[in-house]
PDB file of N, CA and C in Angstrom:
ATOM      1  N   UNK A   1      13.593  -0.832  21.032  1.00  0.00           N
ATOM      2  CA  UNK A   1      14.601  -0.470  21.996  1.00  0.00           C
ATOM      3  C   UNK A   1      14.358  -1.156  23.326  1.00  0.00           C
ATOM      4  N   UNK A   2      12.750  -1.543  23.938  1.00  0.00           N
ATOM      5  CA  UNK A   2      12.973  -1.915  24.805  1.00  0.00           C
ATOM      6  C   UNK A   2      13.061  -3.263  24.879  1.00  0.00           C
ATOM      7  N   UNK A   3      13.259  -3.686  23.794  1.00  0.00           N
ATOM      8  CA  UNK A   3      13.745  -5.783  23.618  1.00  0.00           C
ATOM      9  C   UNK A   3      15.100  -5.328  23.706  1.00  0.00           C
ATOM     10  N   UNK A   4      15.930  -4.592  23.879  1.00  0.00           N
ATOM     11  CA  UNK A   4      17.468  -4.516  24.206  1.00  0.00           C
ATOM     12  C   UNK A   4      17.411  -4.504  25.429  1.00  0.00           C
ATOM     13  N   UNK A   5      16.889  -3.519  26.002  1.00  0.00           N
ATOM     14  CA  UNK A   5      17.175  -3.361  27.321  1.00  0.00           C
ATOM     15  C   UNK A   5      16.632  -4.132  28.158  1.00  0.00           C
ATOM     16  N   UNK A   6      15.209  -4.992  27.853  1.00  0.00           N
ATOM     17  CA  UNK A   6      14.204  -5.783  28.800  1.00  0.00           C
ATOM     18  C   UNK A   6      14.091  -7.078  27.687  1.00  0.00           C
ATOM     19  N   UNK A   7      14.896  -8.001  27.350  1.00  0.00           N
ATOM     20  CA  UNK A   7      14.749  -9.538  26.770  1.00  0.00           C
ATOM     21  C   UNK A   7      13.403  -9.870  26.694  1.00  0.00           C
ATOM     22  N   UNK A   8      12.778  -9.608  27.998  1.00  0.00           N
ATOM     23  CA  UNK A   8      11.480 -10.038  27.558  1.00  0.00           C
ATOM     24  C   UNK A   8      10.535  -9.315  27.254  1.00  0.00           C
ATOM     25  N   UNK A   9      10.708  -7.849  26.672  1.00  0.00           N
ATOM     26  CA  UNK A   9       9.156  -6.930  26.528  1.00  0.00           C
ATOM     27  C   UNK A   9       9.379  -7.499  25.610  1.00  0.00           C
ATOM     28  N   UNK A  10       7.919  -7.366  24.207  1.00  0.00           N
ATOM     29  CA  UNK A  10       8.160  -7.091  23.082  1.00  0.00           C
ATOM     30  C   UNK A  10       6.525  -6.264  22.677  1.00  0.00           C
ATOM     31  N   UNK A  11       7.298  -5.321  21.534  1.00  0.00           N
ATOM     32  CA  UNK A  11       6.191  -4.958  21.119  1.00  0.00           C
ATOM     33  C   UNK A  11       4.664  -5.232  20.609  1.00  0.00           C
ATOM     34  N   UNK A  12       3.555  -4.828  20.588  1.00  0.00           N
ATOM     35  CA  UNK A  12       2.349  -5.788  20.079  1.00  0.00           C
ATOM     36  C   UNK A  12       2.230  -6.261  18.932  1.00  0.00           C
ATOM     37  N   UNK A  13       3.168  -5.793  17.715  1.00  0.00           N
ATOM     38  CA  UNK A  13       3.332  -6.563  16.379  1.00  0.00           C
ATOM     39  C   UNK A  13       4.300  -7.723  16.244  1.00  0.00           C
ATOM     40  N   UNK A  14       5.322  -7.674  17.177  1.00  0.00           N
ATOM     41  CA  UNK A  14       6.043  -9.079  17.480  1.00  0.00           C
ATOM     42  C   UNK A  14       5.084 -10.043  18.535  1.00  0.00           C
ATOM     43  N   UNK A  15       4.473  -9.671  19.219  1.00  0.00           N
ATOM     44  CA  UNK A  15       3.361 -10.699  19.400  1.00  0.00           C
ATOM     45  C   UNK A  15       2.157 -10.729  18.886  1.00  0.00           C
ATOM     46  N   UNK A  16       2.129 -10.161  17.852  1.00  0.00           N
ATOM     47  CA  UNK A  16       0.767 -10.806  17.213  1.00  0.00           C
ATOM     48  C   UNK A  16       1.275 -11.762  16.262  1.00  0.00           C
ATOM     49  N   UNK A  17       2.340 -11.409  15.149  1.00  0.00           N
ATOM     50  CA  UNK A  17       3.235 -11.856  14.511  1.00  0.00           C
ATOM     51  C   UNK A  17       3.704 -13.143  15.112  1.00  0.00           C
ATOM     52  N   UNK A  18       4.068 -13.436  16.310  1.00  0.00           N
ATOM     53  CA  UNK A  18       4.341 -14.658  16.304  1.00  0.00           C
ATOM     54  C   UNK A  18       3.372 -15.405  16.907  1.00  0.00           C
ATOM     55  N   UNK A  19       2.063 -14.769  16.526  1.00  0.00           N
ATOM     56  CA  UNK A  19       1.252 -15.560  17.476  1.00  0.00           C
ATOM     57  C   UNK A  19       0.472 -16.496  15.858  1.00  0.00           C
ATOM     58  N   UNK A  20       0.684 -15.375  14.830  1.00  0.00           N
ATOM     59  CA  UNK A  20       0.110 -15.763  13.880  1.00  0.00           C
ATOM     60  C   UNK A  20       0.752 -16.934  13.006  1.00  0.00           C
ATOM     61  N   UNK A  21       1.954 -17.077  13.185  1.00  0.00           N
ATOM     62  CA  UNK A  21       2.824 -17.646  12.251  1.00  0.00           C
ATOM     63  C   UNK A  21       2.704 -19.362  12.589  1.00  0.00           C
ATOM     64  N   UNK A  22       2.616 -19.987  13.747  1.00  0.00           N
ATOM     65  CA  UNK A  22       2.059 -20.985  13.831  1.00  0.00           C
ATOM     66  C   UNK A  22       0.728 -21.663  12.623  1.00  0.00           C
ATOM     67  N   UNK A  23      -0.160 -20.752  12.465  1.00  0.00           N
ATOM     68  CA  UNK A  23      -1.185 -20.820  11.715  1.00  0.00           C
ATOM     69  C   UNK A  23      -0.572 -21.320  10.639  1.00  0.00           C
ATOM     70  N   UNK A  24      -0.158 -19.904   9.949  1.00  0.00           N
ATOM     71  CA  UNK A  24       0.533 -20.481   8.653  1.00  0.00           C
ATOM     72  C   UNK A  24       1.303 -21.431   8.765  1.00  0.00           C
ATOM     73  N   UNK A  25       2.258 -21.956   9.628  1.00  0.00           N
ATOM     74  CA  UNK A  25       2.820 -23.013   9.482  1.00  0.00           C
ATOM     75  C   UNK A  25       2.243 -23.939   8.726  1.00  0.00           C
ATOM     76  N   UNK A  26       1.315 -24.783   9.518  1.00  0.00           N
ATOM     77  CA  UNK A  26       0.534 -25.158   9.339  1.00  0.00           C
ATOM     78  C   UNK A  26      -0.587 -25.506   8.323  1.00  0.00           C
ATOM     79  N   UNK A  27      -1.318 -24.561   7.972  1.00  0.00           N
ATOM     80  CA  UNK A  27      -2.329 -23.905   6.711  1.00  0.00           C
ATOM     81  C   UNK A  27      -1.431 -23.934   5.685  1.00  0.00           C
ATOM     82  N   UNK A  28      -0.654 -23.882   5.672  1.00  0.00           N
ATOM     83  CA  UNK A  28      -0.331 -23.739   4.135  1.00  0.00           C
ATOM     84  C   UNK A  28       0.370 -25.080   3.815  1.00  0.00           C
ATOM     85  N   UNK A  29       1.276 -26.007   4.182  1.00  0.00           N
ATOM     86  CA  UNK A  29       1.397 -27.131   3.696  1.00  0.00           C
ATOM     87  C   UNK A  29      -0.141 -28.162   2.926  1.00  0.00           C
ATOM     88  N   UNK A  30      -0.906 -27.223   3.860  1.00  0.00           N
ATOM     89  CA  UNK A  30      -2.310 -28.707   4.013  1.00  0.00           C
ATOM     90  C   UNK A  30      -2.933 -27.838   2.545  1.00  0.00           C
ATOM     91  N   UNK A  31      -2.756 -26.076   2.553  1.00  0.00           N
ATOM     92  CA  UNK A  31      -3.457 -25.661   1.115  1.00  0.00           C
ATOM     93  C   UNK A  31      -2.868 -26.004  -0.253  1.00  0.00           C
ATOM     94  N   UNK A  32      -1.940 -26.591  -0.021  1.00  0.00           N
ATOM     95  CA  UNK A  32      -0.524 -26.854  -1.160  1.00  0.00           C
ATOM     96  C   UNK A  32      -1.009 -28.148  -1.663  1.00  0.00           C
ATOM     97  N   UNK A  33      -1.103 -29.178  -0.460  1.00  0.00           N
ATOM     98  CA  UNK A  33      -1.488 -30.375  -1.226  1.00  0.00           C
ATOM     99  C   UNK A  33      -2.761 -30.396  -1.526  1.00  0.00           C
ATOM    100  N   UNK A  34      -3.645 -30.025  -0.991  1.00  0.00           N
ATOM    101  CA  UNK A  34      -5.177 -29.937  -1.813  1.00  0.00           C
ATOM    102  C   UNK A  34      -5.386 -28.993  -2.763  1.00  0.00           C
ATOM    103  N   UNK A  35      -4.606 -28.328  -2.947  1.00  0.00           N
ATOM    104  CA  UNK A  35      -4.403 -27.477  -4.460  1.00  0.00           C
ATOM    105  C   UNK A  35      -3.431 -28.381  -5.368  1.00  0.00           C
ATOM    106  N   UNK A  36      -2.570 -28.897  -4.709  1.00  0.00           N
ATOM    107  CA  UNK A  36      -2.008 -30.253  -5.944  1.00  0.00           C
ATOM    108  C   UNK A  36      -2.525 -31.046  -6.532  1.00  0.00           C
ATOM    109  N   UNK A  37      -3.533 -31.655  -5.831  1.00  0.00           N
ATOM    110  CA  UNK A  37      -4.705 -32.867  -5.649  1.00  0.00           C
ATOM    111  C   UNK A  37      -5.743 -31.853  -7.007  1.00  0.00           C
ATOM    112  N   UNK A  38      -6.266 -31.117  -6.345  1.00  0.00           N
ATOM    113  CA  UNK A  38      -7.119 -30.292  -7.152  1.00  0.00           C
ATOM    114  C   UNK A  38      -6.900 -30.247  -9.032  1.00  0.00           C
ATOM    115  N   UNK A  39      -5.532 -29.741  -9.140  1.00  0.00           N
ATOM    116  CA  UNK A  39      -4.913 -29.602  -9.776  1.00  0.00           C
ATOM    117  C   UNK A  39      -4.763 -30.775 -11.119  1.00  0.00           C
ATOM    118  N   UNK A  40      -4.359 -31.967 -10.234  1.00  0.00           N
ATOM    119  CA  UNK A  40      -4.212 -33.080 -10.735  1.00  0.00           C
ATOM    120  C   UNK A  40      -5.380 -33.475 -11.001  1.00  0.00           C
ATOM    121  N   UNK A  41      -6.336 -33.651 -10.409  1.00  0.00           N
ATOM    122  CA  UNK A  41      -7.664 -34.303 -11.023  1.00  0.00           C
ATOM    123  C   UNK A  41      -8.415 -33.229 -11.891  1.00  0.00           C
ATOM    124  N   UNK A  42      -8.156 -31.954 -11.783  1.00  0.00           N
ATOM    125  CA  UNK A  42      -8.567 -31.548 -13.298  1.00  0.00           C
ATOM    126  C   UNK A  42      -7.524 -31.828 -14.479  1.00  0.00           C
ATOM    127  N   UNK A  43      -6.486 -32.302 -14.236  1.00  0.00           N
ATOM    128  CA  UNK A  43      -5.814 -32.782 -15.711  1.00  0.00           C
ATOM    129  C   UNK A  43      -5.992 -34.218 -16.053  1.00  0.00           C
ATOM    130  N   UNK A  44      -6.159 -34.856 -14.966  1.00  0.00           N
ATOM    131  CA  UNK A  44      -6.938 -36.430 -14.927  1.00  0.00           C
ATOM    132  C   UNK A  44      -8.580 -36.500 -15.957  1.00  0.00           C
ATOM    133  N   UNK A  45      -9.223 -35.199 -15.577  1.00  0.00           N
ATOM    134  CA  UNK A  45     -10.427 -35.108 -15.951  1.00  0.00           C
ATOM    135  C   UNK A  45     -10.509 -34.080 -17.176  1.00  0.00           C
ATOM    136  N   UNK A  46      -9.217 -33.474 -18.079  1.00  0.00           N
ATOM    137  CA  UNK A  46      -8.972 -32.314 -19.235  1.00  0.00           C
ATOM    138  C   UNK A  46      -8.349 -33.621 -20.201  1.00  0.00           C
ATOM    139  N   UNK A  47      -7.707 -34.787 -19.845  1.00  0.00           N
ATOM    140  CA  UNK A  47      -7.085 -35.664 -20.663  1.00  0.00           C
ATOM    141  C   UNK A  47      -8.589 -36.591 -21.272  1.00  0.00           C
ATOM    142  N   UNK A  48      -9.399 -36.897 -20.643  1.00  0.00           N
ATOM    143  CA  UNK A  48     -10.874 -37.940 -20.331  1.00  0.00           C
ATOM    144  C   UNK A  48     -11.521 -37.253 -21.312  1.00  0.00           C
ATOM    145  N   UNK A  49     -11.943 -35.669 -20.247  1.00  0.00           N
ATOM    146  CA  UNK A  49     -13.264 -35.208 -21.004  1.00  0.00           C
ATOM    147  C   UNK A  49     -13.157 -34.496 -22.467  1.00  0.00           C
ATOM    148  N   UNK A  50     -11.766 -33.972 -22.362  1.00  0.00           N
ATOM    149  CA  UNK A  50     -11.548 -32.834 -23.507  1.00  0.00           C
ATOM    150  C   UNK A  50     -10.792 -33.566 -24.399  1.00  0.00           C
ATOM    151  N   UNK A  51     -10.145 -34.289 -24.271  1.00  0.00           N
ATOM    152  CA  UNK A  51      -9.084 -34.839 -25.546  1.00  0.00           C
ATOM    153  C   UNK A  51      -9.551 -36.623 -25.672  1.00  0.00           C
ATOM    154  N   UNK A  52     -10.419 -36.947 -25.072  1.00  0.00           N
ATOM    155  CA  UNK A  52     -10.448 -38.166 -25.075  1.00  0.00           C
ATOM    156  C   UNK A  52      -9.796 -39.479 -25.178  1.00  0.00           C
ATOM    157  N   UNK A  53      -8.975 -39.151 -24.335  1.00  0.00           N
ATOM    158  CA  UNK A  53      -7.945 -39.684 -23.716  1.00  0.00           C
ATOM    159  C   UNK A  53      -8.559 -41.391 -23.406  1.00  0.00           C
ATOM    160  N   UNK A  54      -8.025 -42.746 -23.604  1.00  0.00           N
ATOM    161  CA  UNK A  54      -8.394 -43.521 -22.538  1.00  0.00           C
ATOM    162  C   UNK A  54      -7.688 -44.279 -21.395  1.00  0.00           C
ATOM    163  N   UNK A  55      -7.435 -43.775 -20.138  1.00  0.00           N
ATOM    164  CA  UNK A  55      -6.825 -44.052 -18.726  1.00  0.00           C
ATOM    165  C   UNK A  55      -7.333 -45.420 -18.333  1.00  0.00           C
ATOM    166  N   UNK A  56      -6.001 -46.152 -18.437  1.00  0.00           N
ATOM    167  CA  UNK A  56      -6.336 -47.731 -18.365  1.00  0.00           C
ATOM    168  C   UNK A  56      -7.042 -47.605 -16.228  1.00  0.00           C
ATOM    169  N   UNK A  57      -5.961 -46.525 -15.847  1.00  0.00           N
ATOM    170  CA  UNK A  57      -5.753 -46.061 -14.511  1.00  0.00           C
ATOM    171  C   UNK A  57      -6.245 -44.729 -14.033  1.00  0.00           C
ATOM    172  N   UNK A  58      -7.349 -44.568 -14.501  1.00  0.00           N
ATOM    173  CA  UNK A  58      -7.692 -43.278 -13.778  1.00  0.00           C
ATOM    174  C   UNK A  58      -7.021 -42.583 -12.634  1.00  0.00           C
ATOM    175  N   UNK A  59      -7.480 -43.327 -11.212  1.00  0.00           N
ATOM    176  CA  UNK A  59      -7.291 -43.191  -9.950  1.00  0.00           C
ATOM    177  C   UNK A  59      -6.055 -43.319 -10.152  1.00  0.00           C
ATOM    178  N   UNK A  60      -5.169 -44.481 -10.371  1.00  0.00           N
ATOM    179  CA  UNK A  60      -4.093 -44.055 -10.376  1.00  0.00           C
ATOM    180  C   UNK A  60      -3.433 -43.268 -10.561  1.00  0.00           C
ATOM    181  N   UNK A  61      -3.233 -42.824 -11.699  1.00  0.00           N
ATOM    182  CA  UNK A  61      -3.047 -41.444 -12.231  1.00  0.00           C
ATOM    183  C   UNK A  61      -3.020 -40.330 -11.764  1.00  0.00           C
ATOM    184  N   UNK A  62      -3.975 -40.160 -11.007  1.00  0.00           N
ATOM    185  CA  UNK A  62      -4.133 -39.063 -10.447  1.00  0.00           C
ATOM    186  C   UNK A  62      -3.757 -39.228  -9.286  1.00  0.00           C
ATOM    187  N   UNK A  63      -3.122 -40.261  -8.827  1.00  0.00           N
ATOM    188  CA  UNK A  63      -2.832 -40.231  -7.318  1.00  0.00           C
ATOM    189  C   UNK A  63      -1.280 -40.247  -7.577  1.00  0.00           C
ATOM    190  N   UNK A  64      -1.189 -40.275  -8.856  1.00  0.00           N
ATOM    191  CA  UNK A  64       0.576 -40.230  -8.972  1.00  0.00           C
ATOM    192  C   UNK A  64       1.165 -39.123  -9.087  1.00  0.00           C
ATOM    193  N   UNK A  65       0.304 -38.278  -9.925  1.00  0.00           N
ATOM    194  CA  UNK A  65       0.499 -36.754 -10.335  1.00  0.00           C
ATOM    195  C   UNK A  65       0.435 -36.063  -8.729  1.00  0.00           C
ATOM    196  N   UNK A  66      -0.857 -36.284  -8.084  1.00  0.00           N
ATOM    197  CA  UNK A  66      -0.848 -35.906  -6.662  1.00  0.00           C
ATOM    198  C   UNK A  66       0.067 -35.797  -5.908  1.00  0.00           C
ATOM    199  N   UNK A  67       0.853 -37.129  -5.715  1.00  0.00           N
ATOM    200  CA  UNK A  67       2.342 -37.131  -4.899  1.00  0.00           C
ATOM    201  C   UNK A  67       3.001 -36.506  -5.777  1.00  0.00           C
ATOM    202  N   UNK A  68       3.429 -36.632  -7.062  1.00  0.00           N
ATOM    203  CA  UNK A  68       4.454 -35.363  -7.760  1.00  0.00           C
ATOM    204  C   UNK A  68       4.288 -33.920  -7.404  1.00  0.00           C
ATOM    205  N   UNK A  69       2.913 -33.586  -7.214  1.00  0.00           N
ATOM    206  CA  UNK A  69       2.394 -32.070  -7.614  1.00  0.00           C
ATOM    207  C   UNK A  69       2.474 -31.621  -5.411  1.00  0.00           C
ATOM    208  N   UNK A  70       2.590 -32.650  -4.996  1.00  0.00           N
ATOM    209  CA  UNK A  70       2.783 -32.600  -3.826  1.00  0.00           C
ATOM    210  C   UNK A  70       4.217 -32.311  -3.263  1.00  0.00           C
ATOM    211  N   UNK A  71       5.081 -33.131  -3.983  1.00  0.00           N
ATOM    212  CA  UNK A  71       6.780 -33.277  -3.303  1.00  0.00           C
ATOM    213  C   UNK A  71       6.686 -31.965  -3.958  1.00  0.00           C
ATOM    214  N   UNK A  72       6.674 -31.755  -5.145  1.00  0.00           N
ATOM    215  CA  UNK A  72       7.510 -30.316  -5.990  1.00  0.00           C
ATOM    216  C   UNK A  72       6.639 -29.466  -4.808  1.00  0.00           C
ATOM    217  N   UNK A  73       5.857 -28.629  -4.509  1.00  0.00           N
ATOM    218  CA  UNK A  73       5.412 -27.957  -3.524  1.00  0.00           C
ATOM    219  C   UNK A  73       6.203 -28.032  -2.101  1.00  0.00           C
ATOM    220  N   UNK A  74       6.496 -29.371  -1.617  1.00  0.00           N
ATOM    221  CA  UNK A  74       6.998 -29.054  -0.608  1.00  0.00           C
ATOM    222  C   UNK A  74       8.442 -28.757  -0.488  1.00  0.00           C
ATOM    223  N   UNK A  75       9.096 -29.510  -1.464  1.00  0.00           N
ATOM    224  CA  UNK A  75      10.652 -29.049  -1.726  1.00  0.00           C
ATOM    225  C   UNK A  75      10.956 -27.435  -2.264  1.00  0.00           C
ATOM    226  N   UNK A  76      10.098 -27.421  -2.801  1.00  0.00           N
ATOM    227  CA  UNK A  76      10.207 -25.950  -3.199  1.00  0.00           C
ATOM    228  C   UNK A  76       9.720 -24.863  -1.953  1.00  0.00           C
ATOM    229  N   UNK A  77       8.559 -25.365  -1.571  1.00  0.00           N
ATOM    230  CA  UNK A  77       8.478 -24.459   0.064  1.00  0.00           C
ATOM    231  C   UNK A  77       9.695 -24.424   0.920  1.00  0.00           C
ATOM    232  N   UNK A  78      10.168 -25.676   0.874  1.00  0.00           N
ATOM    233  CA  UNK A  78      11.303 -25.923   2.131  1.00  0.00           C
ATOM    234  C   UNK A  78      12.664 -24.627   1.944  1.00  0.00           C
ATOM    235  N   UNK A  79      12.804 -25.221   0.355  1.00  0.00           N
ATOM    236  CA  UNK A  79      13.995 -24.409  -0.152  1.00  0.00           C
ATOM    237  C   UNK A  79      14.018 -23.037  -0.200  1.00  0.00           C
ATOM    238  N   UNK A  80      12.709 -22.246  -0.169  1.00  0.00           N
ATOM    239  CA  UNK A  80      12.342 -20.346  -0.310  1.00  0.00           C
ATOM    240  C   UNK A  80      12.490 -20.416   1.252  1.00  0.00           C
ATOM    241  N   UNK A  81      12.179 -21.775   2.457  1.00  0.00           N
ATOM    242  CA  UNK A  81      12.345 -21.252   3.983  1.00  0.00           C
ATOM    243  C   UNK A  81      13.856 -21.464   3.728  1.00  0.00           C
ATOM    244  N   UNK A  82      14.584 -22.109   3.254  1.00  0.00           N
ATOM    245  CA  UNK A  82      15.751 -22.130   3.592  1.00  0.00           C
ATOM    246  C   UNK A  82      16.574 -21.280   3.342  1.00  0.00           C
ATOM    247  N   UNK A  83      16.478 -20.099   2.187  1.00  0.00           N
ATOM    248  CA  UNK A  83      17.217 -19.233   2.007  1.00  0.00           C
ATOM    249  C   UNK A  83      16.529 -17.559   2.261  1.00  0.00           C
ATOM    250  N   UNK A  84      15.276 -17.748   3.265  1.00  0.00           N
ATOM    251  CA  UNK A  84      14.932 -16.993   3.491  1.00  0.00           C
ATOM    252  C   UNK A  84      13.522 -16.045   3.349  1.00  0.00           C
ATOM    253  N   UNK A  85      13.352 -16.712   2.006  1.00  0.00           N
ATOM    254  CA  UNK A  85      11.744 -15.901   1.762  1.00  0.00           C
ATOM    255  C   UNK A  85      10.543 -16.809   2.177  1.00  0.00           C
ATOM    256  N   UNK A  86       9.666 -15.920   2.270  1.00  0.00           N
ATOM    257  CA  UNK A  86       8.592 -16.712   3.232  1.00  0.00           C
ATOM    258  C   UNK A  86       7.533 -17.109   1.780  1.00  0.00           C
ATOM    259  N   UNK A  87       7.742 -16.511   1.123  1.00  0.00           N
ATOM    260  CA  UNK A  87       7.101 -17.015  -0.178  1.00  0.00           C
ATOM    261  C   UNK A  87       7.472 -16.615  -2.173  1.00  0.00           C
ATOM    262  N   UNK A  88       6.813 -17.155  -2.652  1.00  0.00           N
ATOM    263  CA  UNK A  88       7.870 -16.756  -4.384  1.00  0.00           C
ATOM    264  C   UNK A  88       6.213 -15.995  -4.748  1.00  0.00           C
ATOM    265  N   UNK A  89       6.954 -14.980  -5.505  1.00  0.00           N
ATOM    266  CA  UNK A  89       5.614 -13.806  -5.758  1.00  0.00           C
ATOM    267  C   UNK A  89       5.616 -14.356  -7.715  1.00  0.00           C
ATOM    268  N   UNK A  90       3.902 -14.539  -7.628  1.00  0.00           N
ATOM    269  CA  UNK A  90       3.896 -15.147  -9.029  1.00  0.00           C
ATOM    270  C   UNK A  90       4.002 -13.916 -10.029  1.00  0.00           C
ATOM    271  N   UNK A  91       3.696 -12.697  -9.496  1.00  0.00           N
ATOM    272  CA  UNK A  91       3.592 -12.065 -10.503  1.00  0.00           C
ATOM    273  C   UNK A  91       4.800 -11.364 -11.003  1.00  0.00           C
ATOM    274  N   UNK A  92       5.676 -11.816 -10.417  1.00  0.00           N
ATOM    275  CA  UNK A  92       7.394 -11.468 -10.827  1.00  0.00           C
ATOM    276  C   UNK A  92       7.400 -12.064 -12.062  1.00  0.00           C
ATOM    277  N   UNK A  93       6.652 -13.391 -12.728  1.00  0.00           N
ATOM    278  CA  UNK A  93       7.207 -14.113 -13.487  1.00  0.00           C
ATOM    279  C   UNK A  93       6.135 -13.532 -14.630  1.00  0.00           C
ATOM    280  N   UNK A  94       5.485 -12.891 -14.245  1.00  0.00           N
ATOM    281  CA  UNK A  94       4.308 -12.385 -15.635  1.00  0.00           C
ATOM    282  C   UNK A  94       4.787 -11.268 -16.594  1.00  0.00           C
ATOM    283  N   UNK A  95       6.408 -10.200 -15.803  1.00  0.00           N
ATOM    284  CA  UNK A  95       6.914  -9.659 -16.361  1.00  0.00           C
ATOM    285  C   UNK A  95       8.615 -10.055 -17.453  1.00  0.00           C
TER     286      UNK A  95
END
């Protein structure tokens, strides 16, 4: 009530809240692609070690999957900010 009447009070959970959200900005693009990266070089290294696979291109490979496993993360982040949710809950999909 008093952000109606005074524009500028705000309560201490709207400023902690927006003090925090910068962070995440932030933090989470950079945890997305090193969990892509991650990701990718254990299937770089499940094709090698476990199925014996032979990768004319190792590095390559894995730096290709990387940028894939990278864009799909960020297009898909962009698109849950764009219609509103701040994130997709995995365990919706386990039911």
């Amino acid at each position: 009530m008093a952000s109606i009447i005074d524009p500028g009070a705000r309560s201490r959970s709207e400023h902690e809240r927006s003090h925090c959200y910068p962070v995440a900005v932030v933090w989470q693009p950079v945890a997305g692609v090193l969990l892509a990266g991650l990701a990718s070089a254990f299937l770089v290294w499940e094709a090698t070690a476990w199925y014996g696979m032979e990768l004319a291109a190792a590095t390559h490979t894995w730096l290709f999957l990387w940028l894939a496993g990278a864009a799909f993360y960020m297009i898909q982040s962009a698109l849950l900010n764009w219609i509103g949710m701040p994130a997709m809950a995995i365990a919706e999909c386990l039911y």
